[in-house]
N, C-alpha and C. Protein backbone atom coordinates (compact mmCIF):
# COMPACT_ATOMS: atom_id res chain seq x y z
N UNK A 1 37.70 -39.66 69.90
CA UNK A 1 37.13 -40.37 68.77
C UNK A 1 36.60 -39.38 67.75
N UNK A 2 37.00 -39.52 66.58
CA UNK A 2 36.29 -38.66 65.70
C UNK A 2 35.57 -39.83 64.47
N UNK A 3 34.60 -39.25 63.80
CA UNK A 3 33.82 -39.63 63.02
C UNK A 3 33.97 -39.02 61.49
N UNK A 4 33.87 -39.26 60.80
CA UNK A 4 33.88 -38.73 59.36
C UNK A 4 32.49 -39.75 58.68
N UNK A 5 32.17 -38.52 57.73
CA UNK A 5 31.41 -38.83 56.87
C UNK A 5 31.43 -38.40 55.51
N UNK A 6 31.54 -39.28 54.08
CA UNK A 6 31.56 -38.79 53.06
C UNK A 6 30.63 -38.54 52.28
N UNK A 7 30.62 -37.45 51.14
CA UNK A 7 29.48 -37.32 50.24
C UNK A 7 30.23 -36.91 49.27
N UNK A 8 29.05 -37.22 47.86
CA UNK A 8 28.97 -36.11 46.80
C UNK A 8 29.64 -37.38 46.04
N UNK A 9 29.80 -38.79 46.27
CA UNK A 9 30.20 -39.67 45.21
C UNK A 9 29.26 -39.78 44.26
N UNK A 10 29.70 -40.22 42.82
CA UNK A 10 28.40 -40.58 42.14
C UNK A 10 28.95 -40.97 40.25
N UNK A 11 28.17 -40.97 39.75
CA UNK A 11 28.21 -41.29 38.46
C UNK A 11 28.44 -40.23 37.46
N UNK A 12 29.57 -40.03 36.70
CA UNK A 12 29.88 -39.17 35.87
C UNK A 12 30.71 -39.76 34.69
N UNK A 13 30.59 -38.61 33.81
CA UNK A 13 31.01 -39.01 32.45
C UNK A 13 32.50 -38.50 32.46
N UNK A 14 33.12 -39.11 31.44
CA UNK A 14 34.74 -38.90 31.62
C UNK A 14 34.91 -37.36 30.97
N UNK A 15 35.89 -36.67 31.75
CA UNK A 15 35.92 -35.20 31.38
C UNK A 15 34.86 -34.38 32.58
N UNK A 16 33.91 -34.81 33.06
CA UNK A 16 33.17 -34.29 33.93
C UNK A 16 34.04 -34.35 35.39
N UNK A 17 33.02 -33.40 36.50
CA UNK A 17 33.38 -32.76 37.39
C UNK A 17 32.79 -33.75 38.77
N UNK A 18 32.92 -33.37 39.65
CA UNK A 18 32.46 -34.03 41.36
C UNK A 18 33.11 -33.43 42.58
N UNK A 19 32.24 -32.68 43.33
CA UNK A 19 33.34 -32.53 44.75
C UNK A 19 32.68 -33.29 46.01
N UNK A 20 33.53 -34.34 46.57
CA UNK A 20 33.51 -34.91 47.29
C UNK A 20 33.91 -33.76 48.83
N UNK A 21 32.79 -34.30 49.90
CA UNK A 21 32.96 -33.78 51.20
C UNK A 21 32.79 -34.54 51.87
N UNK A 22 33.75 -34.19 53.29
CA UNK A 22 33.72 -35.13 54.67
C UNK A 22 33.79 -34.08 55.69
N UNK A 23 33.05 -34.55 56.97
CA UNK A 23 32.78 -33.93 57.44
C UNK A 23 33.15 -34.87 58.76
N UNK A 24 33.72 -34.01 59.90
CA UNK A 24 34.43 -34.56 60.38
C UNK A 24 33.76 -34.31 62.47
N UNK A 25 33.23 -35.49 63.01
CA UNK A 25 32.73 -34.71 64.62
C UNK A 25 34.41 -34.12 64.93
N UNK A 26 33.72 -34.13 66.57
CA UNK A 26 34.46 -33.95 67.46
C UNK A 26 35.36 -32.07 67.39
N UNK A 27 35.92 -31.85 68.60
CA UNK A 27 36.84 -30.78 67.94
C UNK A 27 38.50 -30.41 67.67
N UNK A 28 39.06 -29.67 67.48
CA UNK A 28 40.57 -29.19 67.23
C UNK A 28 40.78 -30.19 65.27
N UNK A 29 39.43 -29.64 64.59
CA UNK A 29 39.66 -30.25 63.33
C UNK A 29 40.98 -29.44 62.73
N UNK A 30 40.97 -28.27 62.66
CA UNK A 30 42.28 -27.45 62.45
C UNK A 30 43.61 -28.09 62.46
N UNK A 31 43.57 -28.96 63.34
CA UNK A 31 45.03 -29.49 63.99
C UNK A 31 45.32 -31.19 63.64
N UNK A 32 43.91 -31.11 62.70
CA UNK A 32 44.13 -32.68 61.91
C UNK A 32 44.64 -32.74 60.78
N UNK A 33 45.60 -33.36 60.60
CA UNK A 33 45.84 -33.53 59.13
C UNK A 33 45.02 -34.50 58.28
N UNK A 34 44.42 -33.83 57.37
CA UNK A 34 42.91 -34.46 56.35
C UNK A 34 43.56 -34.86 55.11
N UNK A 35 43.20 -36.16 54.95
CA UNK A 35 43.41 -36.98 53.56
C UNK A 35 42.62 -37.16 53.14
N UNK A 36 42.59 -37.41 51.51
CA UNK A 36 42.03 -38.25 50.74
C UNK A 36 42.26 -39.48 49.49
N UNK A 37 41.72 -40.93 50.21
CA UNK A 37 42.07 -42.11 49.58
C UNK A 37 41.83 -42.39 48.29
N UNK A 38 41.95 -43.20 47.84
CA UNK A 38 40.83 -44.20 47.10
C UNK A 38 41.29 -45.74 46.85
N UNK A 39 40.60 -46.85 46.22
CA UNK A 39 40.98 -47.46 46.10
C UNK A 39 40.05 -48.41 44.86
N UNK A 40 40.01 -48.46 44.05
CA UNK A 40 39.67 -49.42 43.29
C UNK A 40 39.40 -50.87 43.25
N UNK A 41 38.76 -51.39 42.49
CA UNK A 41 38.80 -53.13 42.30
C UNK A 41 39.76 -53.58 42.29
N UNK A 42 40.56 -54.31 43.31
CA UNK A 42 41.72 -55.36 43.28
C UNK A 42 43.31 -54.68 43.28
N UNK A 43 42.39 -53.47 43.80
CA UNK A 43 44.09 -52.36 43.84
C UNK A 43 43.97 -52.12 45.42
N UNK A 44 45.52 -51.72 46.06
CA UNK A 44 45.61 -51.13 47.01
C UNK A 44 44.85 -49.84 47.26
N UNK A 45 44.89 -49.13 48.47
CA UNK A 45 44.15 -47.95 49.16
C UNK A 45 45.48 -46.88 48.91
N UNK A 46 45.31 -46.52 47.66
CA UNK A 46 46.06 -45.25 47.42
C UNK A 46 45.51 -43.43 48.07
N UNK A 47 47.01 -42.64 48.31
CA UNK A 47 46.64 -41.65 48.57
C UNK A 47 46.26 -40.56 47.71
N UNK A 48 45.29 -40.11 47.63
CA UNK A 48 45.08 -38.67 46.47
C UNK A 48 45.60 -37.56 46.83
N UNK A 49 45.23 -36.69 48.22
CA UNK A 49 45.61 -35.85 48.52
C UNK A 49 45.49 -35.48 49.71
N UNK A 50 46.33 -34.81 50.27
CA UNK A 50 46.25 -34.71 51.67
C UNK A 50 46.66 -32.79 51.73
N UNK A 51 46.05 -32.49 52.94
CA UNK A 51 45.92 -31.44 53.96
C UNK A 51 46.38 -30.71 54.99
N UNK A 52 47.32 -30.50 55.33
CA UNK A 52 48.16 -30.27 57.11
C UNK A 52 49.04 -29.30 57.33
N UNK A 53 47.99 -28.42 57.99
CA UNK A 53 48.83 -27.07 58.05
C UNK A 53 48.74 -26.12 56.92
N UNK A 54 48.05 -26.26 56.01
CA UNK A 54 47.93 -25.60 54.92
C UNK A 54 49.22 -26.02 54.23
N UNK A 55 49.73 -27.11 53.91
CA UNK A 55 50.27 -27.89 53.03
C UNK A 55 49.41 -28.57 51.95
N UNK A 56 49.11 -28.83 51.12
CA UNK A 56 48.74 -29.46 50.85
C UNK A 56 49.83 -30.83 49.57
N UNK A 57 49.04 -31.91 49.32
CA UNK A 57 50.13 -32.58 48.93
C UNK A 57 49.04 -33.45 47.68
N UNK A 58 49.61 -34.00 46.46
CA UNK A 58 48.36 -34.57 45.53
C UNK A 58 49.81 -35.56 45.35
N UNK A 59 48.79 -37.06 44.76
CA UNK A 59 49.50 -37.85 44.13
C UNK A 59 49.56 -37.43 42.40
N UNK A 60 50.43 -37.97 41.85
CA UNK A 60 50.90 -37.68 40.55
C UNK A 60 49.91 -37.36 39.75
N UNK A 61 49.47 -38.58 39.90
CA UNK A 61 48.09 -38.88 38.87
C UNK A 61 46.89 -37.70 38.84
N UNK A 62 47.00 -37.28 40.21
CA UNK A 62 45.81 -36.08 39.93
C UNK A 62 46.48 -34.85 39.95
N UNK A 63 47.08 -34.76 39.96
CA UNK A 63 47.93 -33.20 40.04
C UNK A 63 47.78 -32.49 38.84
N UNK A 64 47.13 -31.38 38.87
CA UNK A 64 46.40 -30.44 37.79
C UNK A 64 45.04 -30.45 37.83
N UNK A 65 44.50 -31.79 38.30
CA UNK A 65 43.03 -32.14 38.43
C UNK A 65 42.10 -31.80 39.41
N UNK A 66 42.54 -32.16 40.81
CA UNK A 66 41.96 -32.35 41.81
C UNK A 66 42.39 -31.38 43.34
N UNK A 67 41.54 -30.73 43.64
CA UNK A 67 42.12 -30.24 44.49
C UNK A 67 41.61 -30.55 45.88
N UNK A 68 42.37 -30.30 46.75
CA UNK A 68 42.15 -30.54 48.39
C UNK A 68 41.55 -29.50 49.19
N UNK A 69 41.00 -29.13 49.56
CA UNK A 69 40.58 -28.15 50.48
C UNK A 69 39.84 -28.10 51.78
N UNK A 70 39.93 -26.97 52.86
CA UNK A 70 39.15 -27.96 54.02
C UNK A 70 38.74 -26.62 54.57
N UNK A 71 37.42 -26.18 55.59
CA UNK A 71 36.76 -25.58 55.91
C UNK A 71 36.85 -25.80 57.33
N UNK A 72 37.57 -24.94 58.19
CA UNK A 72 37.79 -25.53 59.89
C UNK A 72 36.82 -25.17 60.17
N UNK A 73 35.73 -23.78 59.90
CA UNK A 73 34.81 -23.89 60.50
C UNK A 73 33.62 -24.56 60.73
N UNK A 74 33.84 -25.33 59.56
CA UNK A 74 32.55 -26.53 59.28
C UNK A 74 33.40 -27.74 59.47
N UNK A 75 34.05 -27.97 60.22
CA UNK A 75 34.96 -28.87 60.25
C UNK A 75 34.86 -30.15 58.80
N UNK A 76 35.12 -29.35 57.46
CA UNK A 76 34.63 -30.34 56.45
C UNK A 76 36.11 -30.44 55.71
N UNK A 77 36.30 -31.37 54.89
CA UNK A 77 37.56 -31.21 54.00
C UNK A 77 36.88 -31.81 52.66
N UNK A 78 37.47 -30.91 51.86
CA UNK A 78 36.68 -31.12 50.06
C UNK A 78 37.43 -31.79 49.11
N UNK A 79 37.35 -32.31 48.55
CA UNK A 79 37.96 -32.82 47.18
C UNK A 79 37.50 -32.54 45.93
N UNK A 80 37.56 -31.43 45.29
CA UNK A 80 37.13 -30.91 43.90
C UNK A 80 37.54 -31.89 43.27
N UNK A 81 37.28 -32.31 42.00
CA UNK A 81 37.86 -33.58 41.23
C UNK A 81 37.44 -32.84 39.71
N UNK A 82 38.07 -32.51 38.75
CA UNK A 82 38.03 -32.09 37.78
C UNK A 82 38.34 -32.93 36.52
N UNK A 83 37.94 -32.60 34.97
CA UNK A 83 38.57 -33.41 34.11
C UNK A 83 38.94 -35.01 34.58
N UNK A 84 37.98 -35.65 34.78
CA UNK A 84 38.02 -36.91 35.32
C UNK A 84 37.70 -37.94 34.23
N UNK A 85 38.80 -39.36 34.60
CA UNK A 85 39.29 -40.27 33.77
C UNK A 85 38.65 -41.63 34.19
N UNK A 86 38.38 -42.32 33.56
CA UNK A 86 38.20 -43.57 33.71
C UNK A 86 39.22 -44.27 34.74
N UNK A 87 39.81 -44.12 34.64
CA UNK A 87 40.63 -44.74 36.09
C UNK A 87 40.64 -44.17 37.03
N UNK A 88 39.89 -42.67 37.32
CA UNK A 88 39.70 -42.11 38.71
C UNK A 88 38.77 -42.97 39.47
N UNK A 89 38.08 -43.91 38.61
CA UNK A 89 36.84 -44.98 39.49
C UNK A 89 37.46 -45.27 40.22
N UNK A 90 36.80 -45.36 41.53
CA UNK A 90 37.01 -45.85 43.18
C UNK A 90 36.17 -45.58 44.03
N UNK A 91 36.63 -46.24 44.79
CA UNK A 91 36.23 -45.66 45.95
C UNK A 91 36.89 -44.86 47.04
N UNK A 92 36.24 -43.70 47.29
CA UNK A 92 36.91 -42.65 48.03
C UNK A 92 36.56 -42.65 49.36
N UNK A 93 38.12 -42.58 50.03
CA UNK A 93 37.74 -42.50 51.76
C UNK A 93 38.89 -41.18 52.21
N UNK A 94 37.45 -40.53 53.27
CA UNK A 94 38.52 -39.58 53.76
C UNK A 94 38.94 -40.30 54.88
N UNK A 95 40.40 -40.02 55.28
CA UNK A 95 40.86 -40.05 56.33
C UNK A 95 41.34 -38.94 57.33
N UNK A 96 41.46 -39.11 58.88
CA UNK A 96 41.14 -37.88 59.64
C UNK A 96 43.06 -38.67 60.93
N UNK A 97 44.17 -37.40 60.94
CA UNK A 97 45.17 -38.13 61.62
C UNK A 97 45.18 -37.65 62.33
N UNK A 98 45.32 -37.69 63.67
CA UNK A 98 45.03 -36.26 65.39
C UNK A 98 46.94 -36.04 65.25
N UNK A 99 47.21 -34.70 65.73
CA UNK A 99 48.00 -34.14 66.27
C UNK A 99 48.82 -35.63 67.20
N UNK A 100 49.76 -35.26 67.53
CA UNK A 100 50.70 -35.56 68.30
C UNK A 100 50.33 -37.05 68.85
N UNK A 101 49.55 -37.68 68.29
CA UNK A 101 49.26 -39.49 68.81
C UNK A 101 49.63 -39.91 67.60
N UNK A 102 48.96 -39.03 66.48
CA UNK A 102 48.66 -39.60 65.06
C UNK A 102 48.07 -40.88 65.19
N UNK A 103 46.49 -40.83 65.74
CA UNK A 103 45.41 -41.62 66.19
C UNK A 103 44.96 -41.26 64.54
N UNK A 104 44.50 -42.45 63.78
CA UNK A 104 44.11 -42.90 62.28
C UNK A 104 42.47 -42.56 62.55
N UNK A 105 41.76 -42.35 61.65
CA UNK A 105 39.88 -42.41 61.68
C UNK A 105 40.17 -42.43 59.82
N UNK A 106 38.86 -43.30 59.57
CA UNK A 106 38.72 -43.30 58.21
C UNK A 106 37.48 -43.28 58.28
N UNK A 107 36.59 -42.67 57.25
CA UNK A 107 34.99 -42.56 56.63
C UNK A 107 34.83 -43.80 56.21
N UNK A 108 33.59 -44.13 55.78
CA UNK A 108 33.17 -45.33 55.13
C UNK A 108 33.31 -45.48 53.53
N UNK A 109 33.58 -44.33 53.28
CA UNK A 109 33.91 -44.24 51.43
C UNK A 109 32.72 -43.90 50.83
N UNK A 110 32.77 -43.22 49.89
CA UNK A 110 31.86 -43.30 48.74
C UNK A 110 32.62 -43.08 47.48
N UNK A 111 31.60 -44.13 46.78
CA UNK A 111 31.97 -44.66 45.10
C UNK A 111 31.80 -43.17 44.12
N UNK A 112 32.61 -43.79 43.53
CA UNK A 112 33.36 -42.37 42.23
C UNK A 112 33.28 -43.31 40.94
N UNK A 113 32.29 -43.16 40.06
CA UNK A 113 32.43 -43.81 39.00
C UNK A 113 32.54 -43.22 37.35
N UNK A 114 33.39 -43.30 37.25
CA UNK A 114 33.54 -42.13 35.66
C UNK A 114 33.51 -43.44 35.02
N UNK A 115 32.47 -43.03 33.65
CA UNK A 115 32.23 -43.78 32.52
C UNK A 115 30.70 -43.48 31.43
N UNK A 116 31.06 -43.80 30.51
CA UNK A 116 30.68 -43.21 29.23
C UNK A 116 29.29 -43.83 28.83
């Protein structure tokens, strides 16, 4: 069982900055592949960016913007979020996938709100 927890959501102005962290129990975080969601009012649970193996992977929309990053020794994974748009509002969930079951864990989210 692993646990995740998110931070660092919050209220910002469009063009402004935020790095979101999750932090993840249990151990062999190294060997998880780490995402990050979001999902908006009345929209599906889209992917932002994901983590695995030192891959990393961004959806369209943030690519140039946002970056992924993850800390095995703090078992944490980051989401820098840069130059941020009014439609980056959501809510952000990390997700945590185990090795070789690909057993799912998701955080509880925290809200990302860009606006003026």
């Amino acid at each position: 069982q692993v646990h995740l927890v998110e931070s660092g959501g919050g209220l910002v102005q469009p063009g402004g900055s935020l790095r979101l962290s999750c932090v993840a129990s249990g151990d062999a975080f190294r060997a998880y592949t780490m995402s990050w969601y979001r999902q908006a009012p009345g929209k599906e649970r889209d992917l932002v960016a994901s983590s695995d193996g030192g891959r990393t992977n961004y959806a369209d929309s943030v690519k140039g913007r946002f970056t992924i990053s993850r800390d095995n020794a703090k078992n944490t994974v980051y989401l820098q979020m840069n130059s941020l748009k009014l439609e980056d509002t959501a809510v952000y969930y990390c997700k945590a996938v185990s090795p070789f079951l690909r057993l799912q864990y998701w955080g509880q989210g925290t809200q990302v709100t860009v606006s003026s």
